[in-house]
Protein backbone atom coordinates (compact mmCIF):
# COMPACT_ATOMS: atom_id res chain seq x y z
CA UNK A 1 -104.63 -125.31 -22.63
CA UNK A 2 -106.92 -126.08 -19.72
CA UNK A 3 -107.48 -121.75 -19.25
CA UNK A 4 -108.03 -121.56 -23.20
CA UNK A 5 -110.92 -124.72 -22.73
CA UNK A 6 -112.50 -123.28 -20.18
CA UNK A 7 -112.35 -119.33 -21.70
CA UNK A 8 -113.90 -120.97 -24.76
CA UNK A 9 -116.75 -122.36 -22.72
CA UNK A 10 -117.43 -118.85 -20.78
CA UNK A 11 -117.90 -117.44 -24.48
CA UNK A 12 -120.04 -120.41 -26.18
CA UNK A 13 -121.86 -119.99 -22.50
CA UNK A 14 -123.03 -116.39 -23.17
CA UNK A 15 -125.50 -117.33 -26.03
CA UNK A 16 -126.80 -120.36 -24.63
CA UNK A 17 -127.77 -118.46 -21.34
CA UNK A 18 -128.97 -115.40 -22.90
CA UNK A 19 -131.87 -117.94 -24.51
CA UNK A 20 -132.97 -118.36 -21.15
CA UNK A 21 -133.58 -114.76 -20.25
CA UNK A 22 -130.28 -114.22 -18.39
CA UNK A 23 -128.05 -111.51 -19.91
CA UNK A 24 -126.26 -108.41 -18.70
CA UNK A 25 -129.10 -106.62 -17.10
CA UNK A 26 -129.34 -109.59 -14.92
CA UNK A 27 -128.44 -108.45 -11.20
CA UNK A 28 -125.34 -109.25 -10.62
CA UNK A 29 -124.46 -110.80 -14.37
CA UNK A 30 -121.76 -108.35 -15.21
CA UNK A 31 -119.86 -108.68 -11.74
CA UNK A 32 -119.84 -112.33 -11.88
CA UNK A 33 -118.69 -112.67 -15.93
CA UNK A 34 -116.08 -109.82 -15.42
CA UNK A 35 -114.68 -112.35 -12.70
CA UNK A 36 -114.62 -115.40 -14.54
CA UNK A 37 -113.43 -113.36 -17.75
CA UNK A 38 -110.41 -112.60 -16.02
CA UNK A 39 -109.76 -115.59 -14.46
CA UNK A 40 -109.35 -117.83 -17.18
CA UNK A 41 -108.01 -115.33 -19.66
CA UNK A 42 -105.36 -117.85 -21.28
CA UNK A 43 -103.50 -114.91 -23.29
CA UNK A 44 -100.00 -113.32 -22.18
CA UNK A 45 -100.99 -109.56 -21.47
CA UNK A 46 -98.04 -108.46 -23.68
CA UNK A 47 -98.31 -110.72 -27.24
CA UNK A 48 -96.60 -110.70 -30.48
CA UNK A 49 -99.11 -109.36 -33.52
CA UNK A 50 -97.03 -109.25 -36.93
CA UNK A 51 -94.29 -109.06 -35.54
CA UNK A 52 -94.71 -106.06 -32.97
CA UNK A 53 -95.53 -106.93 -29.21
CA UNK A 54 -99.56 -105.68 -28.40
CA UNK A 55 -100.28 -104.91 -24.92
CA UNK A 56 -103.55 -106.96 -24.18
CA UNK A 57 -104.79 -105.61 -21.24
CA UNK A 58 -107.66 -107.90 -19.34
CA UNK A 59 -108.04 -105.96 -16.58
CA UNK A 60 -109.73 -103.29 -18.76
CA UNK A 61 -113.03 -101.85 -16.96
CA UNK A 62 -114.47 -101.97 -20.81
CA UNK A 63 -116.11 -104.85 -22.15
CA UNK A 64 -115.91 -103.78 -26.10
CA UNK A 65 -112.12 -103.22 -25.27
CA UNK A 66 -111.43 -106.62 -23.84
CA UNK A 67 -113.29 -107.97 -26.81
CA UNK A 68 -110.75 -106.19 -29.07
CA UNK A 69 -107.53 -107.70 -26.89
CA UNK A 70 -109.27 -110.93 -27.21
CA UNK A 71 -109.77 -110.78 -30.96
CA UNK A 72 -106.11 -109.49 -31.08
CA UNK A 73 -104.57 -112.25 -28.40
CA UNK A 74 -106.61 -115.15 -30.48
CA UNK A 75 -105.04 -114.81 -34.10
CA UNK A 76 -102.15 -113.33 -35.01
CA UNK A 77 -103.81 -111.33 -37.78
CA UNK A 78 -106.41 -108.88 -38.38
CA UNK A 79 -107.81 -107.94 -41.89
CA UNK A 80 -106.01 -110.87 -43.22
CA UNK A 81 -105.76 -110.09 -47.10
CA UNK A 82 -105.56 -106.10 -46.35
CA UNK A 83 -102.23 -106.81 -43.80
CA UNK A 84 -100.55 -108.37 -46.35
CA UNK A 85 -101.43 -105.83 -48.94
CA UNK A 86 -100.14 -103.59 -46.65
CA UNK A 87 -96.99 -105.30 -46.22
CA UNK A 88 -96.63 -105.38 -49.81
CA UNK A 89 -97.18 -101.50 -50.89
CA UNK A 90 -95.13 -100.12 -47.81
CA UNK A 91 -91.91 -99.97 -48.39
CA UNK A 92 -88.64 -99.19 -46.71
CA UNK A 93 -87.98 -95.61 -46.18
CA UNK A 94 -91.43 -94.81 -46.79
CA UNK A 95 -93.88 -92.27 -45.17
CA UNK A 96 -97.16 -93.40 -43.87
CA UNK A 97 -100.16 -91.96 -42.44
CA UNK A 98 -102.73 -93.49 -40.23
CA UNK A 99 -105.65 -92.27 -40.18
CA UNK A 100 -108.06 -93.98 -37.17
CA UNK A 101 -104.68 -95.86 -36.18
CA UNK A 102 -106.98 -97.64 -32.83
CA UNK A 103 -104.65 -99.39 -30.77
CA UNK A 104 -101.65 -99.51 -33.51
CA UNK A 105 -101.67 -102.50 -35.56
CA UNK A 106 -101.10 -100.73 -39.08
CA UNK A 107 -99.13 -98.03 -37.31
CA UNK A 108 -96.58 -101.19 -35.62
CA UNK A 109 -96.64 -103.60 -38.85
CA UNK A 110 -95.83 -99.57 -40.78
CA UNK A 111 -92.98 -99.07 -37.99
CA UNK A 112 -91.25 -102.15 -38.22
CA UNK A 113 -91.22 -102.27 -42.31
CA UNK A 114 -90.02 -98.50 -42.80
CA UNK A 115 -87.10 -98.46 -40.63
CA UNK A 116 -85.66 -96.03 -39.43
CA UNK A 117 -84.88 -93.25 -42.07
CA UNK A 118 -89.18 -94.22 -42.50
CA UNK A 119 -92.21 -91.98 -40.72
CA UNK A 120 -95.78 -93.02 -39.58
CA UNK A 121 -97.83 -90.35 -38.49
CA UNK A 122 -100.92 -91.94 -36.14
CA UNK A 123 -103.72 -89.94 -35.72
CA UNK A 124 -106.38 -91.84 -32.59
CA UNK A 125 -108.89 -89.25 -31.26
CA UNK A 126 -110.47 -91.91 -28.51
CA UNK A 127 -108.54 -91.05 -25.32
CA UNK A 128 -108.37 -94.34 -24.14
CA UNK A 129 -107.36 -96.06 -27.65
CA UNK A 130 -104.69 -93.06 -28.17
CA UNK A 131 -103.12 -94.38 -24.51
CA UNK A 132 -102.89 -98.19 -25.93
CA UNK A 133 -102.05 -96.74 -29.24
CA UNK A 134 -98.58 -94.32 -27.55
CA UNK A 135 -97.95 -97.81 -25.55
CA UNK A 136 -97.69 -99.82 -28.25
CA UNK A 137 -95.49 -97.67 -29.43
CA UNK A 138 -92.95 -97.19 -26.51
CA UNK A 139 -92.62 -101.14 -25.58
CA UNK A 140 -91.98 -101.62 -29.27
CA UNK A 141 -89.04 -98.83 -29.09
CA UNK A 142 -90.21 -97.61 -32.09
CA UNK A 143 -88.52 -93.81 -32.68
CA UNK A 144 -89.69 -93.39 -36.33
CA UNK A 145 -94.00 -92.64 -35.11
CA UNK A 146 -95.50 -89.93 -33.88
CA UNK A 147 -98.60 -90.18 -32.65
CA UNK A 148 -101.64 -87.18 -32.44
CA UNK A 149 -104.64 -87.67 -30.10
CA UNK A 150 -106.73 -85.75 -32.80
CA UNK A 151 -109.48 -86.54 -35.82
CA UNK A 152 -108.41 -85.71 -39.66
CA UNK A 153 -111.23 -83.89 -40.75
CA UNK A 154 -111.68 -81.05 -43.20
CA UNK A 155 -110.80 -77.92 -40.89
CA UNK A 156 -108.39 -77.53 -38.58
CA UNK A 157 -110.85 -76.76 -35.16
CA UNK A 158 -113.01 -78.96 -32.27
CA UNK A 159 -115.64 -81.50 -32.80
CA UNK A 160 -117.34 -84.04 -30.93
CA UNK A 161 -116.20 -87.54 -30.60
CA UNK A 162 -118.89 -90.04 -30.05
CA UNK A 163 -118.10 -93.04 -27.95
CA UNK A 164 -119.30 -96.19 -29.03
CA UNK A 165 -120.47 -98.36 -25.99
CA UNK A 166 -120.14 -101.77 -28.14
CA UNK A 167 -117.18 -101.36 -30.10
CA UNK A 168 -113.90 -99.94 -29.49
CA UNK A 169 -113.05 -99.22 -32.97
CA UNK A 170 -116.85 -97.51 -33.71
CA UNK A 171 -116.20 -93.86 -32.31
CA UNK A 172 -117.07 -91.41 -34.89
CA UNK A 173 -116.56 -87.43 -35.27
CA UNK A 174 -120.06 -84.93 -35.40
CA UNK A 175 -122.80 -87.23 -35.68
CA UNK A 176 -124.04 -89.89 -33.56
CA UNK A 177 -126.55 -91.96 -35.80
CA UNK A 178 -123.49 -94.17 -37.71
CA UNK A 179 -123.11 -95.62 -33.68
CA UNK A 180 -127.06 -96.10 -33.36
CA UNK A 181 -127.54 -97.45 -36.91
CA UNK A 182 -124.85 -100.26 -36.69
CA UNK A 183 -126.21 -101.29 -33.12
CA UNK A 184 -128.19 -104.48 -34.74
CA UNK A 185 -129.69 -103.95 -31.43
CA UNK A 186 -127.19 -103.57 -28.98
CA UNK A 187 -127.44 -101.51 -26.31
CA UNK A 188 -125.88 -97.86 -26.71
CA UNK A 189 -126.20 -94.42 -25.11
CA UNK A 190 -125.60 -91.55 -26.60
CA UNK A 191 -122.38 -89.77 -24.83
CA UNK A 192 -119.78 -87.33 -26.63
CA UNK A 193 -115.96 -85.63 -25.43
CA UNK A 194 -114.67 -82.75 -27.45
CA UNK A 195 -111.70 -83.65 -29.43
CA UNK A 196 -109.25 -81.53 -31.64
CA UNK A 197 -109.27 -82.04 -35.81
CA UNK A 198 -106.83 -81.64 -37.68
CA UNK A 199 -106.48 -81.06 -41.82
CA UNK A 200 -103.87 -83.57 -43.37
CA UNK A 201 -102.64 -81.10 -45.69
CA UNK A 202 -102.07 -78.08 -43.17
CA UNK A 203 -100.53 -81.29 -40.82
CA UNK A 204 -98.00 -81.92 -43.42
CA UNK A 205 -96.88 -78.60 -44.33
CA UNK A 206 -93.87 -78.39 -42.45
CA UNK A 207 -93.59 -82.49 -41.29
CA UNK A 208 -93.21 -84.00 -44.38
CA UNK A 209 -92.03 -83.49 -48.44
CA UNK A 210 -93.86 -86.45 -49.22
CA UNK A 211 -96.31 -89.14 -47.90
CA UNK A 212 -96.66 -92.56 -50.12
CA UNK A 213 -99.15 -94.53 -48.15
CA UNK A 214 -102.27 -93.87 -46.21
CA UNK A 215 -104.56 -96.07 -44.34
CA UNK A 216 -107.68 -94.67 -43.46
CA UNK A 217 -110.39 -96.18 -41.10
CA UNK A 218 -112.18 -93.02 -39.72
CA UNK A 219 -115.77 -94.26 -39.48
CA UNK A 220 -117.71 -92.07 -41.57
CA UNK A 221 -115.42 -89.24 -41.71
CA UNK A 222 -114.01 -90.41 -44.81
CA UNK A 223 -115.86 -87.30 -47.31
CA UNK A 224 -114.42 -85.04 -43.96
CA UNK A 225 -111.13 -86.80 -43.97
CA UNK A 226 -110.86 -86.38 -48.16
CA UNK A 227 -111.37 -82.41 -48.45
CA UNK A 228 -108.92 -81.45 -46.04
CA UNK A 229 -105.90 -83.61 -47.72
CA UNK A 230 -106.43 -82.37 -51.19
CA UNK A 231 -103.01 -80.74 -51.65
CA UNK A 232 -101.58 -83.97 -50.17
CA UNK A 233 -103.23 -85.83 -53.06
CA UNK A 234 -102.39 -83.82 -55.84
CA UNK A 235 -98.87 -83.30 -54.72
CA UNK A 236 -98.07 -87.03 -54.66
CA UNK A 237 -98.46 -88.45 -57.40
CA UNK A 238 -97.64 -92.10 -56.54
CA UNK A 239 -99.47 -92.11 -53.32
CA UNK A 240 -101.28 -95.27 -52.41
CA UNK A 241 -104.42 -95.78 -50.20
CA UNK A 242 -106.16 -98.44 -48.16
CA UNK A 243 -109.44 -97.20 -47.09
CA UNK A 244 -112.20 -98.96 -45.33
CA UNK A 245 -115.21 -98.05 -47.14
CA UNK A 246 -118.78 -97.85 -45.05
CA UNK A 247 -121.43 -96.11 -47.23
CA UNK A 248 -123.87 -96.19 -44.42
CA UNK A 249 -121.81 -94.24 -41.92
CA UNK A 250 -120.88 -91.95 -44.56
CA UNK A 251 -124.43 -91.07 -45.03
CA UNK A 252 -125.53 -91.32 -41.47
CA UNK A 253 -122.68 -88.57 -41.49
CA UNK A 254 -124.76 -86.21 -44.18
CA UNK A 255 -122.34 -87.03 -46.71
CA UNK A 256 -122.72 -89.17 -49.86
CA UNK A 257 -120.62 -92.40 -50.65
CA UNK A 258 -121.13 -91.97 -54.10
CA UNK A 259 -119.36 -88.64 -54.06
CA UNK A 260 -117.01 -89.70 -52.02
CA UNK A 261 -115.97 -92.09 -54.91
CA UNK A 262 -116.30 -90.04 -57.92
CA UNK A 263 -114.13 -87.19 -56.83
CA UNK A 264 -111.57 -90.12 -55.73
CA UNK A 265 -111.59 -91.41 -59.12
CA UNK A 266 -112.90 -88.80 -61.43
CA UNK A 267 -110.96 -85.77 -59.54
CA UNK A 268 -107.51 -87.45 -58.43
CA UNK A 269 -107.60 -89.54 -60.77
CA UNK A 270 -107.29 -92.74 -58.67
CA UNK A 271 -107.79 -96.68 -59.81
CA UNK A 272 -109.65 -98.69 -57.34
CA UNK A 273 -109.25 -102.01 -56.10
CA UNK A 274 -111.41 -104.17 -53.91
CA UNK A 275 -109.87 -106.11 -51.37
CA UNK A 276 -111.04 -109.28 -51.02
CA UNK A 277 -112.51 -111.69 -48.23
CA UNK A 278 -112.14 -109.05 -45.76
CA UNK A 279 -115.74 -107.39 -44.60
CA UNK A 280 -118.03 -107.67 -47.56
CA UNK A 281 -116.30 -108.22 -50.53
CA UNK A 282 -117.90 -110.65 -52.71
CA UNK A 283 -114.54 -111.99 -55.01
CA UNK A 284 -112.17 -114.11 -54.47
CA UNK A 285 -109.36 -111.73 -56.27
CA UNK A 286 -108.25 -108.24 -56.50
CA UNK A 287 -111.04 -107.03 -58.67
CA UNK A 288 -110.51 -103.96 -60.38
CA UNK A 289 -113.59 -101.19 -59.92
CA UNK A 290 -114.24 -98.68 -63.04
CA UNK A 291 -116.57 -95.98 -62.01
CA UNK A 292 -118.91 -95.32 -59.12
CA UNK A 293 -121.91 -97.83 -59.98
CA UNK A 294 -119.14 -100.61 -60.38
CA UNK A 295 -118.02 -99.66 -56.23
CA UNK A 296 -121.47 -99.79 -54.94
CA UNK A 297 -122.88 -102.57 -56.82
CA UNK A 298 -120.99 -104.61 -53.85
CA UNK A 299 -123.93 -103.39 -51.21
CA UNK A 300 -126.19 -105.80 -50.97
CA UNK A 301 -127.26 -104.94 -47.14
CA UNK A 302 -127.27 -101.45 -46.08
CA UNK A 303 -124.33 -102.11 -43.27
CA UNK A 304 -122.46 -103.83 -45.71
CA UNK A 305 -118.74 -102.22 -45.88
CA UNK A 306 -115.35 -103.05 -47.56
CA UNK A 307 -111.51 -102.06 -47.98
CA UNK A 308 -110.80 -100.21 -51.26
CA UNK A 309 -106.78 -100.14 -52.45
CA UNK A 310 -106.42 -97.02 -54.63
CA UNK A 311 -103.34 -96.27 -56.58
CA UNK A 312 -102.61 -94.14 -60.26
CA UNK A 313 -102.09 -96.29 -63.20
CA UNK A 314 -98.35 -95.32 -64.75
């Protein structure tokens, strides 16, 4: 209790001293807060999320990653009303895809409801999110994931991966403006590796007869992510989606969100659902969204992003 006090302190401390000029390009700042940061971590390094152990690793050299352990280690949920949506449309036996699977939290709460006659396929370009990602997996035991240290994109060939200095989960595929333009201000440097993509349906061919769920969180790369899994779509009928919806990285990508709805509902012939509280949404409920105008009517602020559920009506 007496760690958690004083780890609360070192964060409320941050603001208060950054009014006063002092901040991390203070000499000798970063040293000294890495130090105390460490010290009076009051998290396990190993914790239970949903059910799944997380490793939570505070000896990480990143700051943006140790703010994701800490976000992780300090509630025992993340995207509170999409998890249990989640846990809801997943089912036993089932085969899911994650697409932008991060660290594993989707991919672990998929593992542990499928079973083992289940599948998750986890695709996590980010080299060092794709190493906490495969050790999630092996401390968990879980046999039924595979994991792919690859983007799902529209063409199966190389891109670059843009590292996101303040954010973990904010690496995006081709482009570099989504990072800049959701910076509020935050210091960021532009800085790419080359990665390998990967189309979902030419993944699939030979993996799997059929796929029911898909989570997608792939910052931007959604239009990308959506014309190479067409056959996927069409030859599922009953296939359900979760997809974190970000108009303005979409367009800082060169795409359009607008598209990127119609042909989901107009061309697959898809219902969507917003998910509420989480991000953006402005309901209370499970709203039901009718056509394109109806989707983006929620964007009030240019950043402003939410999760979409999409399913066919029977």
């Amino acid at each position: 209790m007496l760690k958690l006090f004083l780890f609360n302190i070192l964060e409320k401390s941050l603001s208060i001293f950054g009014k006063f000029g002092i901040n991390k390009k203070t000499p000798g700042a970063i040293p000294i807060y890495n130090f105390l940061f460490k010290s009076f971590w009051p998290y396990k390094n190993v914790t239970e999320i949903q059910g799944s152990k997380m490793i939570l690793n505070v000896n990480d050299e990143s700051y943006a990653m140790r703010k994701t352990f800490k976000a992780y280690a300090s509630r025992d949920v993340h995207e509170e009303v999409t998890t249990e949506l989640f846990k809801q449309i997943v089912k036993k036996g089932n085969t899911v895809v994650d697409l932008g699977a991060n660290l594993g939290y989707f991919t672990l709460l998929a593992a542990k409801i499928v079973g083992d006659k289940g599948k998750i396929f986890a695709f996590e370009p980010e080299p060092k999110n794709y190493s906490y990602l495969k050790k999630n997996i092996e401390i968990n035991n879980y046999k039924n994931v595979t994991a792919f240290q690859k983007a799902v994109s529209d063409k199966n060939d190389k891109t670059k991966l843009y590292i996101c200095d303040y954010d973990s989960g904010h690496h995006t595929i081709n482009k570099y403006d989504g990072i800049k333009a959701y910076s509020h201000g935050r210091k960021t440097e532009e800085k790419s590796i080359d990665i390998e993509t990967v189309t979902l349906d030419s993944f699939l061919y030979e993996k799997a007869d059929s796929v029911n769920v898909i989570k997608m969180d792939v910052e931007g790369a959604e239009m990308l992510a959506l014309l190479g899994m067409d056959k996927t779509l069409r030859n599922n009928k009953n296939i359900q989606m979760i997809i974190e919806f970000f108009p303005l990285l979409i367009e800082k990508m060169g795409n359009d969100p607008k598209e990127f709805i119609r042909k989901l509902i107009e061309d697959y012939g898809f219902s969507v659902y917003i998910i509420p509280d989480d991000y953006n949404a402005q309901t209370e409920k499970m709203e039901k969204l009718n056509n394109v105008q109806e989707v983006m009517a929620y964007r009030r602020e240019e950043d402003d992003h939410v999760n979409l559920f999409l399913k066919r009506e029977k």
